[in-house]
Protein backbone atom coordinates (compact mmCIF):
# COMPACT_ATOMS: atom_id res chain seq x y z
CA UNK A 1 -7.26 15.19 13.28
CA UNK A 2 -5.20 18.55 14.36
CA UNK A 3 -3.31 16.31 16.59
CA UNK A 4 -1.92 14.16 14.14
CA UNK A 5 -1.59 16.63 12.01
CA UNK A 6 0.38 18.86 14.45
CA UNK A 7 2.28 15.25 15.25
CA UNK A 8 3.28 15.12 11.70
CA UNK A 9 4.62 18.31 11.44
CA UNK A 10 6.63 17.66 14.33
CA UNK A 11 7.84 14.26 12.49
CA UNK A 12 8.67 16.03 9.51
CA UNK A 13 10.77 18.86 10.90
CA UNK A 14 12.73 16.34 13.29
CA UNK A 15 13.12 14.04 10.20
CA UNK A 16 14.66 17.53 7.93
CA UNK A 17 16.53 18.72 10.60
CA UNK A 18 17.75 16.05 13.05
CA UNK A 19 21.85 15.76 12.82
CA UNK A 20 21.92 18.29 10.20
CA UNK A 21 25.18 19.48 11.43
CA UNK A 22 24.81 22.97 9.62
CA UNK A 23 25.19 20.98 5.83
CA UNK A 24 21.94 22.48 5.23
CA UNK A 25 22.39 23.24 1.34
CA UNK A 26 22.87 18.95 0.79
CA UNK A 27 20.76 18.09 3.83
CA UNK A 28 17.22 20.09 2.92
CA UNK A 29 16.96 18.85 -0.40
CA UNK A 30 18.77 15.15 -0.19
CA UNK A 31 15.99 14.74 2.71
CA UNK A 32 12.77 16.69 1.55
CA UNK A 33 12.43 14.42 -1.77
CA UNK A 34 12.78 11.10 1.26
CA UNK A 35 9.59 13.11 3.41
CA UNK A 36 7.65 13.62 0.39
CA UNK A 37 8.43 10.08 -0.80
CA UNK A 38 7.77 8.67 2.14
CA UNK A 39 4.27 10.96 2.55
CA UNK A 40 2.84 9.12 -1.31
CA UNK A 41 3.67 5.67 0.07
CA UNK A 42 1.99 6.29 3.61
CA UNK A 43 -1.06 8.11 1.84
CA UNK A 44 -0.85 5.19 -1.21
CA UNK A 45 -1.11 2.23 1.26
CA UNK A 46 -3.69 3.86 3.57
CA UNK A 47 -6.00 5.26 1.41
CA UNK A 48 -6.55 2.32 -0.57
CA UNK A 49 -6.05 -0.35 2.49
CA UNK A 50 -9.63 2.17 3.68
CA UNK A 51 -11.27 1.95 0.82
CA UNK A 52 -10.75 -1.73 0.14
CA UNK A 53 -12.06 -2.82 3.55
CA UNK A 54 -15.26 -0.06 2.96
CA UNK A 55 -15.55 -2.29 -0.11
CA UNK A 56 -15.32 -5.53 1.12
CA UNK A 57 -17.12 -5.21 5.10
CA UNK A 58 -14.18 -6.56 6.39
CA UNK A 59 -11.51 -4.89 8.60
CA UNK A 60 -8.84 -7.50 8.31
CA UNK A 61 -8.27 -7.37 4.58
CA UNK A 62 -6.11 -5.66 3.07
CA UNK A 63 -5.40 -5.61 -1.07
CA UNK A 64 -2.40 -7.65 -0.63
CA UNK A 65 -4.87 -10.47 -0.72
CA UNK A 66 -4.80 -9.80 -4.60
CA UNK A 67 -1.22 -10.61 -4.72
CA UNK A 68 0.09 -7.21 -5.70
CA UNK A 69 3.24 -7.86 -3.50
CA UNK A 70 3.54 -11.50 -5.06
CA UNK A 71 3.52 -10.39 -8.70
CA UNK A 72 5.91 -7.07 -8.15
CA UNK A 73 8.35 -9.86 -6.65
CA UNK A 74 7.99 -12.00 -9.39
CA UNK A 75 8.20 -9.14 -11.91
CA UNK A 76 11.62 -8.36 -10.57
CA UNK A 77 12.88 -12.09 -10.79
CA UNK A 78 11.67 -12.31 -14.65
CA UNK A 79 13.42 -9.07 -15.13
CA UNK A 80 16.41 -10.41 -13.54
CA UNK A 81 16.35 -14.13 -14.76
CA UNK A 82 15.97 -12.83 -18.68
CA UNK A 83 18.11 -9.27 -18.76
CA UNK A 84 20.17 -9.58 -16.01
CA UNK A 85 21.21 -8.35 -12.91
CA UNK A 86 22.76 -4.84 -14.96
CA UNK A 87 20.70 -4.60 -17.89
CA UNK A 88 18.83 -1.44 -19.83
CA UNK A 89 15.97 -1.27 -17.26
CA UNK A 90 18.28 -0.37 -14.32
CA UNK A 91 19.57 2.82 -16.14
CA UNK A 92 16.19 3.85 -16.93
CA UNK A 93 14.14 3.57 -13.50
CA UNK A 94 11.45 5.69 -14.92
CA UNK A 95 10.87 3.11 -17.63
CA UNK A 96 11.28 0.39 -14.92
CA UNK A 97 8.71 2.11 -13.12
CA UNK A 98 5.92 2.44 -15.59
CA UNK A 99 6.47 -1.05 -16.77
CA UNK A 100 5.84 -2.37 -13.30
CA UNK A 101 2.66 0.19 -12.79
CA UNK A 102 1.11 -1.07 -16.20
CA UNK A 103 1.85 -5.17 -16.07
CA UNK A 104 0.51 -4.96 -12.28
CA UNK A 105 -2.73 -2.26 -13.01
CA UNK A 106 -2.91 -4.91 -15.90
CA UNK A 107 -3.05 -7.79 -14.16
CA UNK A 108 -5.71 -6.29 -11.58
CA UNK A 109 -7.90 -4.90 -14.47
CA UNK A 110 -8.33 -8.48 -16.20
CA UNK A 111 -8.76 -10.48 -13.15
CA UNK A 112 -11.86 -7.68 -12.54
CA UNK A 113 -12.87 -7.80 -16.01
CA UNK A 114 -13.14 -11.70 -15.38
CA UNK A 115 -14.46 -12.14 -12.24
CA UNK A 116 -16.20 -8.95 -11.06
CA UNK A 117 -19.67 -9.92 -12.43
CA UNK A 118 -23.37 -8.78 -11.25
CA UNK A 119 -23.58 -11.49 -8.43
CA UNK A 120 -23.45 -11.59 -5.00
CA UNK A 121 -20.62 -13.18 -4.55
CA UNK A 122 -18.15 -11.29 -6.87
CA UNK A 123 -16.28 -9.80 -4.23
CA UNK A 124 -15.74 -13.27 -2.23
CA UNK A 125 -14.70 -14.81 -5.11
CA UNK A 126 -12.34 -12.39 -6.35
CA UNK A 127 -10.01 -12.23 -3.27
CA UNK A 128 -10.43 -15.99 -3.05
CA UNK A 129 -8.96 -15.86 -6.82
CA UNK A 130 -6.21 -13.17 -5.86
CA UNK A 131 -5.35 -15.02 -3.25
CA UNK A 132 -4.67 -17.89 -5.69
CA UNK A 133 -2.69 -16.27 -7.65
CA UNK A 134 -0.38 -14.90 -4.82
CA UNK A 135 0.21 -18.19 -4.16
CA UNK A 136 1.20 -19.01 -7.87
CA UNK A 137 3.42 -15.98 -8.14
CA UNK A 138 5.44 -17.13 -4.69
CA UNK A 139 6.05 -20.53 -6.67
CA UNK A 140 7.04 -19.55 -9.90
CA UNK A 141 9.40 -16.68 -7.85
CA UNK A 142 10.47 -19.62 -5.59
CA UNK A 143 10.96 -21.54 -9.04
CA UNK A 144 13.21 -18.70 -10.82
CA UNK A 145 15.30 -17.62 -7.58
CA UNK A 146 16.47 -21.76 -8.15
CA UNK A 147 17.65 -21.14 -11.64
CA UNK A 148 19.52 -17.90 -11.29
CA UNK A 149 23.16 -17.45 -10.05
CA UNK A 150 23.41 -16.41 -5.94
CA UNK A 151 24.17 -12.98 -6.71
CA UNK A 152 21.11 -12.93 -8.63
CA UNK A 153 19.26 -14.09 -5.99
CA UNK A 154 20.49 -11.34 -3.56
CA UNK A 155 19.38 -8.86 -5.55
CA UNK A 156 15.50 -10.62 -5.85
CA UNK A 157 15.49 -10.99 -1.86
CA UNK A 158 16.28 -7.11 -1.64
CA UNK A 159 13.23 -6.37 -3.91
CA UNK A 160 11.14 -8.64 -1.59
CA UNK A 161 11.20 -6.21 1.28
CA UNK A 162 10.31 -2.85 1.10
CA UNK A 163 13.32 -0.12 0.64
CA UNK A 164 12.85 3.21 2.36
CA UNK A 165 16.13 4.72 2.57
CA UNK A 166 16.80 4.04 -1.11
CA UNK A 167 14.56 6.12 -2.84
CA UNK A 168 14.70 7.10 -6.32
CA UNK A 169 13.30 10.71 -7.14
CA UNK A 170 13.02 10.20 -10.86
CA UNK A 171 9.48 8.50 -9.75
CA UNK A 172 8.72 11.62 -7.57
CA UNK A 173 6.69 13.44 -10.11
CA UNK A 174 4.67 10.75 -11.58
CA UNK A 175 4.13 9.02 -8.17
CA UNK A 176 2.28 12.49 -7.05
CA UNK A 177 0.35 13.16 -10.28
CA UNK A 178 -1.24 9.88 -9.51
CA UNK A 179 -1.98 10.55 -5.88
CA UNK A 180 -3.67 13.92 -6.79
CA UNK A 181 -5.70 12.56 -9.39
CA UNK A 182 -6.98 9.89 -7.00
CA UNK A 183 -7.00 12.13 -3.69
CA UNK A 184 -9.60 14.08 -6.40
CA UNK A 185 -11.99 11.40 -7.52
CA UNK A 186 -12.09 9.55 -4.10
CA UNK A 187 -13.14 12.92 -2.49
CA UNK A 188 -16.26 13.07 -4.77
CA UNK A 189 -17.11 9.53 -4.14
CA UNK A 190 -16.38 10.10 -0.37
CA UNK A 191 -20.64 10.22 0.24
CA UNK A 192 -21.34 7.37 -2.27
CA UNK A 193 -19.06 5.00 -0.41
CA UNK A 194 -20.53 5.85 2.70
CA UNK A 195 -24.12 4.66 1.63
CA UNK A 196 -21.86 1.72 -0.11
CA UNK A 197 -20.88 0.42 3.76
CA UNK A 198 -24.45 -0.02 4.65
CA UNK A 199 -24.18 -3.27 1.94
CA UNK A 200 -25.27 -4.09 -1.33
CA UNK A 201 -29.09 -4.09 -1.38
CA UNK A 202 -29.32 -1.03 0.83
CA UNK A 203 -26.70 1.30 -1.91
CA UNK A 204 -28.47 -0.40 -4.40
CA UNK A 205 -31.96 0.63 -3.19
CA UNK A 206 -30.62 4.42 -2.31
CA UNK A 207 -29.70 5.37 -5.50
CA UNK A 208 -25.90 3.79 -5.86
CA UNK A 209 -24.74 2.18 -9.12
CA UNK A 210 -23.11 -0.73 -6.77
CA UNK A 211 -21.56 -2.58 -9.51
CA UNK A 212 -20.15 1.21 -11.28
CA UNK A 213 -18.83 2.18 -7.85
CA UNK A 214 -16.91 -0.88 -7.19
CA UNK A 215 -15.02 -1.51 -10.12
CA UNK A 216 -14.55 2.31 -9.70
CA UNK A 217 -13.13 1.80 -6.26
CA UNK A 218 -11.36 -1.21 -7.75
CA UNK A 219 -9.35 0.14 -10.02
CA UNK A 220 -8.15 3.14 -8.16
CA UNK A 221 -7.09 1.00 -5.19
CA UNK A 222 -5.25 -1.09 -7.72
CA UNK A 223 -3.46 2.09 -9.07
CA UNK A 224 -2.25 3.12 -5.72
CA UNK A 225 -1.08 -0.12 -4.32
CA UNK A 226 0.69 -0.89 -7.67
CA UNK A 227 2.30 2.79 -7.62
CA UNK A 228 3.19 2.41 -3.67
CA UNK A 229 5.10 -1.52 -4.16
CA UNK A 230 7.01 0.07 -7.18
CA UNK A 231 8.39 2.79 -5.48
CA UNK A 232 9.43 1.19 -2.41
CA UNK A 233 8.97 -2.68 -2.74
CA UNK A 234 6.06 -5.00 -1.36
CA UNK A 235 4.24 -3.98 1.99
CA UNK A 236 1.97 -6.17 3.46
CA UNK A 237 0.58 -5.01 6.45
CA UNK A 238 1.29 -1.19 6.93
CA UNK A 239 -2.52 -0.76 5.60
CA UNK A 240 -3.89 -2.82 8.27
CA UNK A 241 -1.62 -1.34 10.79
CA UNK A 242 -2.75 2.30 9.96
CA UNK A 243 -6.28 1.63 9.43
CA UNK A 244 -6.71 -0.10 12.89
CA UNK A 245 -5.09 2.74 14.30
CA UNK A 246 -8.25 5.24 12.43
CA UNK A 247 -10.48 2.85 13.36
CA UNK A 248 -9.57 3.24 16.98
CA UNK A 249 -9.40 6.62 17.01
CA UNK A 250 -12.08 8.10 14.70
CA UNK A 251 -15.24 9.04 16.32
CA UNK A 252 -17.27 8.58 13.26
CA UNK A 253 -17.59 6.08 10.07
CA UNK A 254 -17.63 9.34 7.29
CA UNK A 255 -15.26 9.18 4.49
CA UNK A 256 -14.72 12.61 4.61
CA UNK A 257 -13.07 12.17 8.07
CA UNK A 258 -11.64 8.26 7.85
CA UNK A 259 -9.90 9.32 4.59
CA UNK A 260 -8.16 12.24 5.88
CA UNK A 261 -7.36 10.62 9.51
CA UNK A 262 -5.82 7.03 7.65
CA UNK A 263 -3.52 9.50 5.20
CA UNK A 264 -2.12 11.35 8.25
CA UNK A 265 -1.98 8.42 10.75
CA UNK A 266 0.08 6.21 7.46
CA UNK A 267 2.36 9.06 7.21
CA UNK A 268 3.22 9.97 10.51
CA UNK A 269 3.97 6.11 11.22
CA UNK A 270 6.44 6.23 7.97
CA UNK A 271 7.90 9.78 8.70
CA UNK A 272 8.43 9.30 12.51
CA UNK A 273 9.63 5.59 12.14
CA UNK A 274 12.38 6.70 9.57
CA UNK A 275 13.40 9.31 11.77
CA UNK A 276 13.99 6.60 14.66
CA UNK A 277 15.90 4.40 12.50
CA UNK A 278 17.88 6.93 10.68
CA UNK A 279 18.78 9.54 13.65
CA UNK A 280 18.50 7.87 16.61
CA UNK A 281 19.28 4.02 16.49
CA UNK A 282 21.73 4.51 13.71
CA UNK A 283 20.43 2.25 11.18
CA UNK A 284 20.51 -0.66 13.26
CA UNK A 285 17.22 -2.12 12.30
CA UNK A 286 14.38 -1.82 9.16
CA UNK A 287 11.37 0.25 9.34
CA UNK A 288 9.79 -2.30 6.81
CA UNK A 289 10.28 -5.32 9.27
CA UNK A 290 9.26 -3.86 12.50
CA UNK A 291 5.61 -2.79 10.12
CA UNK A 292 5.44 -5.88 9.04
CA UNK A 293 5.88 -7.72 12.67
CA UNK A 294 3.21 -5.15 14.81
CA UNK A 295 0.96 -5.01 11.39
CA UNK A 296 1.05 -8.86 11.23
CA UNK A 297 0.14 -9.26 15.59
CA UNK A 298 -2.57 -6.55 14.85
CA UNK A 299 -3.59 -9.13 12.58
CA UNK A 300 -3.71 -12.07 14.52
CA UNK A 301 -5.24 -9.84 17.51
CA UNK A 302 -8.03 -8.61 15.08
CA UNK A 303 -8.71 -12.55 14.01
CA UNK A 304 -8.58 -13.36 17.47
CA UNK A 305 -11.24 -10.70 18.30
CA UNK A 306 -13.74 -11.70 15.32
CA UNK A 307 -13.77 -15.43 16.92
CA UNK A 308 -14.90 -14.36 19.87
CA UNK A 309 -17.12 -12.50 18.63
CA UNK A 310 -18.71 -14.65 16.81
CA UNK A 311 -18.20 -17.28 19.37
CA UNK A 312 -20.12 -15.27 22.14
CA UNK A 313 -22.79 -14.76 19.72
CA UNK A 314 -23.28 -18.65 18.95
């Protein structure tokens, strides 16, 4: 943990003070509100990529699966197909903001409300669901960007990837309100959801109100992922990327530790990765894509693995 933590420190100061040039007065303050934007994405996406796999047993999924990314996405191309390409919303990215946070926490909190009943299956059945509706959002998306002019449709496709050099500070302060509030309630639930990894029946039978807990645990991941896609767009696979990296390298299963190690691990890969693109290479590629390609092989590898597994074992 001091190690990465002493890494990101590095990766910060490189990232305020790499080609500076002495313009110190514009550079400190243009590039401290990118590190500490960068910093509530990275702890967003890990912290709640963690606690959905605690949740679910299951170290390839990530709350994607619920089609957070699909609806944001689709969000923008509604916005965009009714109002415009200029219209009120895009001099008021506060309001923008909030109205993305509330239709997507909305979304989440009646598909739960729905689905996330006292059975045993709840859980399967409600990423099989989310997963559903992903789908359905990429169609009706694929259905508006067909209907809209081909500048439109420029603008849509830049709202499909994740923007990190474009950030806008007005979401700064309400971004990190929510991250302290939830960095706060996870860390008193850190013990309960490590008695909720030994299963259902076992938390049950020590003492844990499962069904409390989850939709708990539910709706806070749902916060952060919806406050992470509308800062900086959609990510898919940056949580699975950073939490195989903690899984590799913690030396125990305690939330207390895992939570920590995947919020340093996240940011360090978003930090240090910006700094590549942006001082040394120029610009000439996109952080988002190359997290997206080595998140989406760890995938595969981790699929890969499980088959084995379970192939050695039959």
């Amino acid at each position: 943990m001091w190690i990465l933590f002493i890494l990101l420190v590095l990766s910060s100061t490189l990232f305020m003070t790499l080609n500076a040039n002495n313009n110190w007065d514009f550079v400190l303050p243009f590039r401290g509100q990118k590190l500490l934007a960068l910093m509530i994405v990275g702890y967003c996406i890990g912290v709640s990529t963690l606690l959905f796999q605690s949740l679910t047993h299951n170290p390839i999924l990530t709350p994607s699966l619920l089609g957070f990314d699909s609806l944001y996405v689709l969000i923008q191309s509604l916005l965009i197909f009714f109002l415009g390409t200029v219209n009120v919303l895009t001099h008021q990215p506060l309001l923008k903001f909030a109205i993305e946070v509330v239709l997507m926490v909305g979304a989440s909190l009646l598909l739960f409300r729905l689905l996330f009943t006292r059975t045993d299956h709840s859980l399967s059945r409600l990423i099989l669901v989310g997963i559903i509706f992903g789908v359905l959002f990429r169609s009706l998306s694929s259905l508006i960007a067909r209907l809209i002019s081909p500048e439109d449709f420029v603008v849509v496709q830049a709202a499909s990837f994740a923007q990190f050099n474009t950030i806008n500070t007005e979401m700064m302060t309400i971004s990190l309100i929510i991250c302290l509030i939830s960095a706060f309630l996870i860390w008193r639930w850190r013990f309960a959801v490590d008695v909720l990894m030994l299963g259902r029946n076992e938390a049950i039978g020590l003492g844990i109100n499962y069904q409390q807990l989850s939709l708990k645990l539910l709706v806070v991941i749902a916060i952060l992922v919806a406050t992470a896609t509308a800062f900086v767009g959609p990510i898919v696979f940056l949580g699975l990327l950073v939490c195989a990296l903690t899984n590799r390298i913690s030396d125990s299963m305690y939330h207390s530790e895992r939570i920590m190690l995947v919020s340093l691990v996240s940011m360090t890969t978003l930090v240090l990765g910006q700094t590549l693109f942006e001082q040394v290479l120029g610009m000439a590629g996109v952080l988002s894509v190359v997290i997206e390609l080595l998140g989406g092989l760890i995938f595969i590898g981790l699929i890969l693995k499980q088959y084995n597994k379970n192939y050695v074992a039959t």
